[in-house]
Protein backbone atom coordinates (compact mmCIF):
# COMPACT_ATOMS: atom_id res chain seq x y z
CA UNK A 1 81.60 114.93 -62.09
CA UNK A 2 81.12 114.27 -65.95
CA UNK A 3 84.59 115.55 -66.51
CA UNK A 4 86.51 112.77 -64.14
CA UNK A 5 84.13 110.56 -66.13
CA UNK A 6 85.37 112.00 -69.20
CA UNK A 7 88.94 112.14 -67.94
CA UNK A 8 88.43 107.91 -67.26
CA UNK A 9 87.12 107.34 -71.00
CA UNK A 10 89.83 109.09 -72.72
CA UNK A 11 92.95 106.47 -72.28
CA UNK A 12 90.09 103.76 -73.77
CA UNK A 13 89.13 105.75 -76.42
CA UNK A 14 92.67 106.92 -77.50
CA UNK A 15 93.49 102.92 -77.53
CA UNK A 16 90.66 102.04 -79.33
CA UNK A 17 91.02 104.60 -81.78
CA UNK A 18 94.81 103.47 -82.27
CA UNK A 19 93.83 99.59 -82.43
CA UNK A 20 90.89 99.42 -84.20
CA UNK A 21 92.10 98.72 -87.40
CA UNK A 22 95.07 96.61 -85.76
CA UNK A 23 95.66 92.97 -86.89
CA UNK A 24 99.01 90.95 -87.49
CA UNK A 25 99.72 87.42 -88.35
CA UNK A 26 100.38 84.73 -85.40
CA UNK A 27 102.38 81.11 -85.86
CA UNK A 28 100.91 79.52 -88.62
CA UNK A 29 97.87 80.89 -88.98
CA UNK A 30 96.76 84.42 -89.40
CA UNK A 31 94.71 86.10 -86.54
CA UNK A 32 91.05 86.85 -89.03
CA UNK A 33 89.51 89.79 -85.59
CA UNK A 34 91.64 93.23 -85.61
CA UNK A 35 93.30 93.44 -82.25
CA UNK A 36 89.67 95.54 -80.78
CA UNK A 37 87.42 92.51 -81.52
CA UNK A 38 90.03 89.99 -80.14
CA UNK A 39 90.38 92.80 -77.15
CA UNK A 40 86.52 92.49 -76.22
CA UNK A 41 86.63 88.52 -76.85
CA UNK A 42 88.73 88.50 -73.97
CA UNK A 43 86.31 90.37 -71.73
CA UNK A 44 85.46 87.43 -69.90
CA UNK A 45 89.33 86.58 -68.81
CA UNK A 46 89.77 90.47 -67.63
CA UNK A 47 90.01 89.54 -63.56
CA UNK A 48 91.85 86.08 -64.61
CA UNK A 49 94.94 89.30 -66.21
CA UNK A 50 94.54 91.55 -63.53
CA UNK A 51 98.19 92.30 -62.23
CA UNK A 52 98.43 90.48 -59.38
CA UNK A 53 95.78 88.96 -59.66
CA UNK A 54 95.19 85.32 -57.96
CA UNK A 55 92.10 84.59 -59.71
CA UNK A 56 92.21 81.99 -61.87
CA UNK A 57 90.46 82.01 -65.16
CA UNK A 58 86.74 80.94 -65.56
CA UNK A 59 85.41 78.40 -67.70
CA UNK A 60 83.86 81.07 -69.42
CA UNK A 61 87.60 82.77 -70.08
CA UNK A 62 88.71 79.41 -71.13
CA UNK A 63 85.80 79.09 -74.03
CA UNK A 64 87.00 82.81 -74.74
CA UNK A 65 90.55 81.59 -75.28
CA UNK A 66 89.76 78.75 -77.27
CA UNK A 67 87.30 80.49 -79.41
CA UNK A 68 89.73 83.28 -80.47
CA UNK A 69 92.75 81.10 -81.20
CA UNK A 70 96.64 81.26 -80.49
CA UNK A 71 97.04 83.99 -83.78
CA UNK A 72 94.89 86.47 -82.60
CA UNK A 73 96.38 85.82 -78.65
CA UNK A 74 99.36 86.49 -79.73
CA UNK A 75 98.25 89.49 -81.03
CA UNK A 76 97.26 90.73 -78.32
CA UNK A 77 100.04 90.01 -75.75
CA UNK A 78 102.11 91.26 -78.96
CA UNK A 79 100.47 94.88 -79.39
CA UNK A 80 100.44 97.81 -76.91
CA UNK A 81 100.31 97.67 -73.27
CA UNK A 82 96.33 97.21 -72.57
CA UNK A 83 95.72 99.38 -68.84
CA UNK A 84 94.82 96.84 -66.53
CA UNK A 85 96.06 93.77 -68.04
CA UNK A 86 99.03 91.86 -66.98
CA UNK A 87 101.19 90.33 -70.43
CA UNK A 88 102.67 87.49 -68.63
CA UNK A 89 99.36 86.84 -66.74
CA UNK A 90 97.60 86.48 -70.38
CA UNK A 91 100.92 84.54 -71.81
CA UNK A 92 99.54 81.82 -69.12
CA UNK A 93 95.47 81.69 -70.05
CA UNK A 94 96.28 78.68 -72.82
CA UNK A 95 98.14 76.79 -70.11
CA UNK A 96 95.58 77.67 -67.46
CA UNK A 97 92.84 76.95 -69.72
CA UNK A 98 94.50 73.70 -71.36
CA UNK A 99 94.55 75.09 -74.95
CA UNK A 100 97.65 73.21 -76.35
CA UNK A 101 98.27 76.59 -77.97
CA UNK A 102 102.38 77.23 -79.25
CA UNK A 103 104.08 79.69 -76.61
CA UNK A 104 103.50 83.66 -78.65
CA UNK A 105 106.52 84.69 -80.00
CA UNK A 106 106.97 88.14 -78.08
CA UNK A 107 108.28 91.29 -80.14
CA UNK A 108 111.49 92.34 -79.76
CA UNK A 109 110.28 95.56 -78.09
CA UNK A 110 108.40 93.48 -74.93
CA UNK A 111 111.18 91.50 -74.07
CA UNK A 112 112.69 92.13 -70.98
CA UNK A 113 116.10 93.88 -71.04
């Protein structure tokens, strides 16, 4: 049983170990949390980016959003696919949230072919 377990941690800890130190500029303004602390910022949105996911975000999400700023967003929608998180789902928190955040600039490597 604490094998599966380990099995589970190992695609977290490979991405944390890759992100950690992970931090670009946004629009404007630079993005001041490397791309794990803006990761765990987000916690509270995590069912609001679910693929598929109907729920919409929570007040709490919204705060989480606002809080961490458009830069550091767009970070994260920017960087590598995060399991269990939608990108377009996330693209929409500032709309869903009323943020009056500037649309992220996706990387030429997410855009759809």
């Amino acid at each position: 049983m604490k094998k599966l377990n380990d099995l589970k941690a190992l695609p977290l800890l490979v991405f944390v170990l890759l992100l950690a130190g992970l931090a670009k500029e946004g629009e404007g303004h630079a993005c001041s949390s490397t791309f794990f602390s803006a990761l765990v910022q987000l916690i509270p949105c995590r069912a609001a980016v679910a693929p598929f996911s109907p729920i919409p975000p929570t007040e709490v999400c919204c705060n989480a959003v606002k809080t961490l700023g458009q830069a550091c967003l767009c970070v994260l929608v920017n960087g590598p696919p995060i399991a269990g998180v939608d990108r377009n789902m996330a693209l929409q928190l500032p709309e869903k949230c009323t943020a009056n955040f500037d649309p992220c600039n996706l990387s030429h490597s997410l855009l759809p072919i």
